[in-house]
C-alpha atoms as a PDB file:
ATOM      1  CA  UNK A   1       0.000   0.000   0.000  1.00  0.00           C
ATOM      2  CA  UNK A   2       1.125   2.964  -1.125  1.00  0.00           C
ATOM      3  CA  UNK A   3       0.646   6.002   1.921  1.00  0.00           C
ATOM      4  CA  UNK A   4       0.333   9.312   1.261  1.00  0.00           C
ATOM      5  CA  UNK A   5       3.459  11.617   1.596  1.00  0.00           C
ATOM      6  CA  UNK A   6       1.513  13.539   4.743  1.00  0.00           C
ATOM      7  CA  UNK A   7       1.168  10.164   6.256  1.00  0.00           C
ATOM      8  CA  UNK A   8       4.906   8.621   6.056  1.00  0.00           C
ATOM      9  CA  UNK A   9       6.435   8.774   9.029  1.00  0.00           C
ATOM     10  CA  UNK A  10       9.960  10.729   9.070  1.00  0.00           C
ATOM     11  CA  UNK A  11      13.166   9.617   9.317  1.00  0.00           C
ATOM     12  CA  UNK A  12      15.247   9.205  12.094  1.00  0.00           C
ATOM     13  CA  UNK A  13      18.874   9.894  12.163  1.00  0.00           C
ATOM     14  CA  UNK A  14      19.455   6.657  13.407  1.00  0.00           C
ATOM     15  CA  UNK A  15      16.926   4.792  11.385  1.00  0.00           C
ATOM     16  CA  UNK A  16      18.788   6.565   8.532  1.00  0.00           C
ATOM     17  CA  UNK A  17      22.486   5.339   9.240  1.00  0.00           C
ATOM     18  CA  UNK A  18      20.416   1.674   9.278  1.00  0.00           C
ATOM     19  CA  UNK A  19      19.326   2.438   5.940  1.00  0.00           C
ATOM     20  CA  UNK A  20      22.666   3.284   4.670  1.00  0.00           C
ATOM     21  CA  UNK A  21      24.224   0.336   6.041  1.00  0.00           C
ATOM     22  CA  UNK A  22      21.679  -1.471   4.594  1.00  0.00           C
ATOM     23  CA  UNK A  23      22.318  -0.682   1.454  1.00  0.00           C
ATOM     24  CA  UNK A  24      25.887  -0.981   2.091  1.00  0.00           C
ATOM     25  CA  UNK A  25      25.164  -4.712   2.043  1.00  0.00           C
ATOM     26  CA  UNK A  26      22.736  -5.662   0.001  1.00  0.00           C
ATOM     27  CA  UNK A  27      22.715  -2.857  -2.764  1.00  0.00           C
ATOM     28  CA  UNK A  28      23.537  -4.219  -6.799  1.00  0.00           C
ATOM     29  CA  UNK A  29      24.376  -0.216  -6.705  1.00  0.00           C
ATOM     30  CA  UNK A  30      25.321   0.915  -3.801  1.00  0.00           C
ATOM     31  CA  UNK A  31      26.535   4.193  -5.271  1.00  0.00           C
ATOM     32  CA  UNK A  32      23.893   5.133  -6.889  1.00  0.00           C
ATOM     33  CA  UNK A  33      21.344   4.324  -3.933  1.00  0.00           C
ATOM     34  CA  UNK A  34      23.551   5.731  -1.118  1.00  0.00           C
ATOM     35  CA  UNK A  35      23.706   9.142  -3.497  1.00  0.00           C
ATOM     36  CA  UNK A  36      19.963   8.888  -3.528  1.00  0.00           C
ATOM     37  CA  UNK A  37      19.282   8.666  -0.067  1.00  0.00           C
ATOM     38  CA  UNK A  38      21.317  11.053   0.552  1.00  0.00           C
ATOM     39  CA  UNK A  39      19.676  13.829  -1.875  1.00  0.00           C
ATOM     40  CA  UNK A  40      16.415  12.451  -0.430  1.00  0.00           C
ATOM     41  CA  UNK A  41      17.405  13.388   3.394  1.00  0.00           C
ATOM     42  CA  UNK A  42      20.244  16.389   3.560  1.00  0.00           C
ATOM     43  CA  UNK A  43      18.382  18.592   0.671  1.00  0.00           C
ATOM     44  CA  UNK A  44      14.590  17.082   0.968  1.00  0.00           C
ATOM     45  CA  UNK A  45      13.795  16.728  -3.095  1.00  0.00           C
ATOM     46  CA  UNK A  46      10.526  14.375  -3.490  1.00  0.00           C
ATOM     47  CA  UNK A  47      11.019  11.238  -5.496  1.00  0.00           C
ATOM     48  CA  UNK A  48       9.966  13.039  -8.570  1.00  0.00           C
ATOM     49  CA  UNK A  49      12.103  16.188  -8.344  1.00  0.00           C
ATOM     50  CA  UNK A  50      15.413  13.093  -7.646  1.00  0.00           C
ATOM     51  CA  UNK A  51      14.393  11.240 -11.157  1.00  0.00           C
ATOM     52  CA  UNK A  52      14.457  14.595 -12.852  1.00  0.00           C
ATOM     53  CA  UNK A  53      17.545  15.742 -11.311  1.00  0.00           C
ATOM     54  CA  UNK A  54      19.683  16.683 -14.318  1.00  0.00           C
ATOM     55  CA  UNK A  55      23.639  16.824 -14.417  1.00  0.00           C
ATOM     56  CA  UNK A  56      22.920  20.108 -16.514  1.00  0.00           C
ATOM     57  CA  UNK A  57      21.269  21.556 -12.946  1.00  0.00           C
ATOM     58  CA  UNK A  58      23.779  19.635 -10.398  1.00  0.00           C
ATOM     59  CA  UNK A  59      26.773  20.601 -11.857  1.00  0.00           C
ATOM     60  CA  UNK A  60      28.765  23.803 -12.269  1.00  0.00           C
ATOM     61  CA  UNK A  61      31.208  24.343 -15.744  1.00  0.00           C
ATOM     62  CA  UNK A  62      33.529  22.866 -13.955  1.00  0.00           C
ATOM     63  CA  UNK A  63      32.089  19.468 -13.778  1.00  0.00           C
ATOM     64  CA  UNK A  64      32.031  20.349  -9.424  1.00  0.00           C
ATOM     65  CA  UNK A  65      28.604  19.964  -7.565  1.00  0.00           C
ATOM     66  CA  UNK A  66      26.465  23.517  -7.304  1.00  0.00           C
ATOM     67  CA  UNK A  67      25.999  24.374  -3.607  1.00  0.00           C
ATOM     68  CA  UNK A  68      22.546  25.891  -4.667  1.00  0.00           C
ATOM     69  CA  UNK A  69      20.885  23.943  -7.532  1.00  0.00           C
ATOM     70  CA  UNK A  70      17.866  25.808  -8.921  1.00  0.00           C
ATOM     71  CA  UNK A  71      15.492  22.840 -10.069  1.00  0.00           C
ATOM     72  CA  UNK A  72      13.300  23.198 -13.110  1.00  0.00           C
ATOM     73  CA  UNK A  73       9.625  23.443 -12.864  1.00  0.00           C
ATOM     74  CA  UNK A  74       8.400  20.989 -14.762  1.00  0.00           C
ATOM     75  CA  UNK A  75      10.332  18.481 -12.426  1.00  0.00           C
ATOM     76  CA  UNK A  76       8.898  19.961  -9.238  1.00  0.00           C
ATOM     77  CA  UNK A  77       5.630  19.328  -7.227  1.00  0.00           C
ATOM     78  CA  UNK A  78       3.123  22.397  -8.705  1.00  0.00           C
ATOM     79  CA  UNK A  79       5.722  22.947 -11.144  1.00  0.00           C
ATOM     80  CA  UNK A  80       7.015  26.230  -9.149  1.00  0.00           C
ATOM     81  CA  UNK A  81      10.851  25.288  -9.596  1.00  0.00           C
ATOM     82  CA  UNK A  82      12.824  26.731  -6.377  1.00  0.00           C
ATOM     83  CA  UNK A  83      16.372  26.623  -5.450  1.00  0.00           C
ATOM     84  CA  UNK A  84      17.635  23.212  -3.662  1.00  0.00           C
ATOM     85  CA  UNK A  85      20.393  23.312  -1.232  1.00  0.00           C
ATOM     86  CA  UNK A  86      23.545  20.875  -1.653  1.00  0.00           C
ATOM     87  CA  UNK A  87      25.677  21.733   0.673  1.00  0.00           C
ATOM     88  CA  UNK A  88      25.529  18.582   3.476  1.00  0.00           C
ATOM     89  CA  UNK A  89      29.640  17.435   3.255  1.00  0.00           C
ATOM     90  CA  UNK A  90      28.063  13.471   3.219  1.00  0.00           C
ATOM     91  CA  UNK A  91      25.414  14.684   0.630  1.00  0.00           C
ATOM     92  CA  UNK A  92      28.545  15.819  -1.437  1.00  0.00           C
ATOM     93  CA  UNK A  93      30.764  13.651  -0.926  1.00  0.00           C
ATOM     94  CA  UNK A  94      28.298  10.355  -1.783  1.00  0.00           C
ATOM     95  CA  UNK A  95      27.172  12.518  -4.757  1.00  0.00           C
ATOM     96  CA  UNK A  96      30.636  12.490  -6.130  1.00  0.00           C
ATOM     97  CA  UNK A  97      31.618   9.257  -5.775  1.00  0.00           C
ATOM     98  CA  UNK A  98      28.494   8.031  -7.752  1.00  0.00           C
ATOM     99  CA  UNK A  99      29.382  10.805 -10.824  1.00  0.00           C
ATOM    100  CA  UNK A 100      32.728   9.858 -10.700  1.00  0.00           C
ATOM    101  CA  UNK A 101      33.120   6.251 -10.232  1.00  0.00           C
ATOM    102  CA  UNK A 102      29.581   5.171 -11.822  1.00  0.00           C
ATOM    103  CA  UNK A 103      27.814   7.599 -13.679  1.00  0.00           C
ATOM    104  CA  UNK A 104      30.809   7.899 -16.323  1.00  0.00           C
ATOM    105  CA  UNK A 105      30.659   4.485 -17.260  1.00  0.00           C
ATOM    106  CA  UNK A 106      26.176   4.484 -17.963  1.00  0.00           C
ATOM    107  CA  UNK A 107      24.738   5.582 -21.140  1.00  0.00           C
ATOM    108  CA  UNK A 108      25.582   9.135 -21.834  1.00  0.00           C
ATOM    109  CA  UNK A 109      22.193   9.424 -24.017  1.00  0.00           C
ATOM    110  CA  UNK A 110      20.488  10.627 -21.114  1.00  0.00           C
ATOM    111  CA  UNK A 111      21.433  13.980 -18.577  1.00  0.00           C
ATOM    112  CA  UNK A 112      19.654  12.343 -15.678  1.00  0.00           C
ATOM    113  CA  UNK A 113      21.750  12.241 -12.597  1.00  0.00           C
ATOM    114  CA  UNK A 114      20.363   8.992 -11.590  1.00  0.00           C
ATOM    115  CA  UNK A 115      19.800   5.730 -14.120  1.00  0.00           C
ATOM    116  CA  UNK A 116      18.140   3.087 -13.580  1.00  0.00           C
ATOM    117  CA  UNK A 117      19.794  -0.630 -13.800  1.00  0.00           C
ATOM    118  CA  UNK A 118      17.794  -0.860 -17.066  1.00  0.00           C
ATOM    119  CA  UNK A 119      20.117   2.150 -17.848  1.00  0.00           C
ATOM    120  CA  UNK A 120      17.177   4.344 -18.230  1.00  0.00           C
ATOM    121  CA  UNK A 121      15.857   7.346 -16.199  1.00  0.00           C
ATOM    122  CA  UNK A 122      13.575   6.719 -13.286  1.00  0.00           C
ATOM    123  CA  UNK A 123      10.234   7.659 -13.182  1.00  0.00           C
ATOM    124  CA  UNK A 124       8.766   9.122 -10.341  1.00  0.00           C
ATOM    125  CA  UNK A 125       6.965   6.094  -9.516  1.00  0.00           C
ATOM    126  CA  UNK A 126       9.838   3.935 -10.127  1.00  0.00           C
ATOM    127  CA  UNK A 127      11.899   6.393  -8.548  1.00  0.00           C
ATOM    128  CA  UNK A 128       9.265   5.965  -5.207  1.00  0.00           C
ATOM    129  CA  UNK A 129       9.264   2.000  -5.648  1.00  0.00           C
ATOM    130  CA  UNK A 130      13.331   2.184  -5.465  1.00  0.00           C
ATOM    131  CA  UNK A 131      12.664   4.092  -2.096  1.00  0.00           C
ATOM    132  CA  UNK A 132      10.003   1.183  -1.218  1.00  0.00           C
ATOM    133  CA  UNK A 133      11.783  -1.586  -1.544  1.00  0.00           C
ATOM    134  CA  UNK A 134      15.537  -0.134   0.194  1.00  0.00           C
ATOM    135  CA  UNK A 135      13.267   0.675   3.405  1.00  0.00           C
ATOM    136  CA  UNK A 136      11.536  -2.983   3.584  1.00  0.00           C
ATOM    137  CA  UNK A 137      15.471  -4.330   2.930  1.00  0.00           C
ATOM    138  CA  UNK A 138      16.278  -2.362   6.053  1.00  0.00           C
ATOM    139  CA  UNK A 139      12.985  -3.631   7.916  1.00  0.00           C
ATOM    140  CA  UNK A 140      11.871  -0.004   7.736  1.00  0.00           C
ATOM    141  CA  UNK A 141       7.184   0.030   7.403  1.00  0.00           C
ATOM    142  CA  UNK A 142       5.392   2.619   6.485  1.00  0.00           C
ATOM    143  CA  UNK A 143       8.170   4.426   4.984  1.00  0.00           C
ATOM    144  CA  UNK A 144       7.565   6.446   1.326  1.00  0.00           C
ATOM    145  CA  UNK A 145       9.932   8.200  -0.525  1.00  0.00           C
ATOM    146  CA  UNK A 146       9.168  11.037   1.580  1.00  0.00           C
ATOM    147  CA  UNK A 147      10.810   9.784   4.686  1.00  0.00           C
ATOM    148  CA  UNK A 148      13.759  11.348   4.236  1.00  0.00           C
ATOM    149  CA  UNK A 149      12.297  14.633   3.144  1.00  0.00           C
ATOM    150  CA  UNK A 150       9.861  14.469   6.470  1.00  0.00           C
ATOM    151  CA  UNK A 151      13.296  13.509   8.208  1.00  0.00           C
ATOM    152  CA  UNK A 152      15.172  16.515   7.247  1.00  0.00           C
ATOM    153  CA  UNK A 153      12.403  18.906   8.916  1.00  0.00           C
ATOM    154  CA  UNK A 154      12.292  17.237  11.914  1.00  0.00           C
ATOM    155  CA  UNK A 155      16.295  17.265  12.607  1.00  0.00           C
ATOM    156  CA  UNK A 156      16.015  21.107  11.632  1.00  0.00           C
ATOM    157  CA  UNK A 157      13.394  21.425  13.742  1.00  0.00           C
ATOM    158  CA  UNK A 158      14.901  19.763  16.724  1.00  0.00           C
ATOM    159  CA  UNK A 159      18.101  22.043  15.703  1.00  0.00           C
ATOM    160  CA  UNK A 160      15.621  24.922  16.244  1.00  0.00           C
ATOM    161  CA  UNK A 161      15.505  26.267  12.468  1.00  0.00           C
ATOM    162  CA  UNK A 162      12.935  28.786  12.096  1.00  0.00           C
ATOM    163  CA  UNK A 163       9.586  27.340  10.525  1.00  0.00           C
ATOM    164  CA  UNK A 164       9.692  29.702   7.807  1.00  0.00           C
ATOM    165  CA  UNK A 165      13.424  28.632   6.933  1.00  0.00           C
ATOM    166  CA  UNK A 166      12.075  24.977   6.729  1.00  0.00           C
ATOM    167  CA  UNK A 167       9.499  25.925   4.970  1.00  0.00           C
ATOM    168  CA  UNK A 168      11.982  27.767   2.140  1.00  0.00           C
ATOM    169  CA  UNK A 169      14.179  24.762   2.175  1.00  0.00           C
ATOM    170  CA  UNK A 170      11.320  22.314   1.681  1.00  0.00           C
ATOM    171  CA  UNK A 171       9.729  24.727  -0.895  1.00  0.00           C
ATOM    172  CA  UNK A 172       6.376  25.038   0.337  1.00  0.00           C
ATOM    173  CA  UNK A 173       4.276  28.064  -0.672  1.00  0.00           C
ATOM    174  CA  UNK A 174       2.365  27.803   2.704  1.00  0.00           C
ATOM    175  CA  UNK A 175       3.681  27.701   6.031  1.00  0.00           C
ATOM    176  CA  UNK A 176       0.942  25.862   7.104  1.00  0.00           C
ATOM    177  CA  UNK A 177       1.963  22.913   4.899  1.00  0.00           C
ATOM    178  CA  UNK A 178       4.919  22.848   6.942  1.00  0.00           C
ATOM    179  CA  UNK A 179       3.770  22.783  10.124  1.00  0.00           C
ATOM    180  CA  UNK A 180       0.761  20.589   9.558  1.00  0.00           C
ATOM    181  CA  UNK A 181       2.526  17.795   7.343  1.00  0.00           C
ATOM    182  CA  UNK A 182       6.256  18.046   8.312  1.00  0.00           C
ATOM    183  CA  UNK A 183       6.571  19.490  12.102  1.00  0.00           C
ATOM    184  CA  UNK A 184       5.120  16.425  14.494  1.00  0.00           C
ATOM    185  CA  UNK A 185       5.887  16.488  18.349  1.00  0.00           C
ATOM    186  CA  UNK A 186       8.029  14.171  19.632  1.00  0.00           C
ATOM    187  CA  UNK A 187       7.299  12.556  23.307  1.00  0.00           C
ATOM    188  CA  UNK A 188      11.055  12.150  24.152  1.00  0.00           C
ATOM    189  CA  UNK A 189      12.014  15.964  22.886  1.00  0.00           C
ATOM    190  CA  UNK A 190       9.468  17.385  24.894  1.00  0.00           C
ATOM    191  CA  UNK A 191      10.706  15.326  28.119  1.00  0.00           C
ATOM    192  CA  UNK A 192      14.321  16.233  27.171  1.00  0.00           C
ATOM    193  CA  UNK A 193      13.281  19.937  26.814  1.00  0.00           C
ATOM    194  CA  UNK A 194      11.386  19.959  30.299  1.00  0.00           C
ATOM    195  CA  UNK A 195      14.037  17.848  31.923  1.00  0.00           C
ATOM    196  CA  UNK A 196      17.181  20.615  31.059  1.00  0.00           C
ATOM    197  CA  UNK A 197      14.676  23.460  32.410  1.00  0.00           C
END
């Protein structure tokens, strides 16, 4: 069953090293899937916006990854375009290593960042079934391809990032989408909070 990306619950730090390890293991690309979770948790692109990630937007003339990557609207949610933020050093450095060691050697027909292992481009749904399956290899339910985009707002809300930066990063025209999908409270924060009073 497919859940709705308000309904996914959000990753974890922890849950997220899991998932990395995960694929560390049992990956037939590990480069390409660690790149992708990574894009999917330190910048918070949806699965759509990660299939039609271009190298044309990711990288600068100098072949180098952008630290501000302005995505095009017709691969966005509402097609609105916005500006992405790659700046996370494990974001870059995992991004790097894929273009580098794997991404040279696929088909060059295609300026997707990520192809698929029928050398392709992913669809968004394929994109969100790649997500799918990684999470139920690391005994991860009720997980979507927006777990690591939920994920990201809650560690930068927990870092105490102002709601309307969240909101920018995520690219949400309303606030209220941000706080009512992405900003949940969390039992053991609030005792933590209370407990350092």
């Amino acid at each position: 069953m497919r859940l709705h990306e308000g309904s996914t619950k959000p990753m974890k730090p922890e849950l997220f090293q899991r998932v990395i390890d995960t694929v560390a293991e049992q990956s037939q690309d590990v480069l390409r899937d660690t790149a992708i979770l990574q894009v999917s948790y330190r910048v918070g692109l949806r699965a759509r916006e990660i299939a039609g990630l271009a190298l044309a937007d990711l990288l600068d003339n100098e072949g180098q990854i952008k630290s501000q990557v302005t995505l095009r609207k017709k691969t966005t949610k509402g097609s609105k375009g916005g500006t992405a933020y790659f700046t996370h050093p494990d974001l870059r450095a995992a991004l790097t290593k894929y273009i580098v060691e794997k991404r040279s050697t696929l088909s060059t027909e295609y300026d997707n960042v990520f192809i698929s292992k029928k050398k392709t481009p992913f669809s968004p749904s394929s994109m969100s079934r790649l997500f799918s399956n990684i999470y139920q290899k690391a005994g991860l339910e009720g997980y979507s391809s927006h777990a690591g985009r939920k994920g990201l707002a809650r560690v930068l809300n927990e870092q105490n990032v102002s709601v309307y930066n969240i909101q920018k990063i995520l690219r949400h025209s309303n606030v209220q989408t941000t706080i009512n999908h992405y900003l949940s409270v969390d039992e053991d924060v609030l005792a933590k909070i209370v407990g350092n009073v």
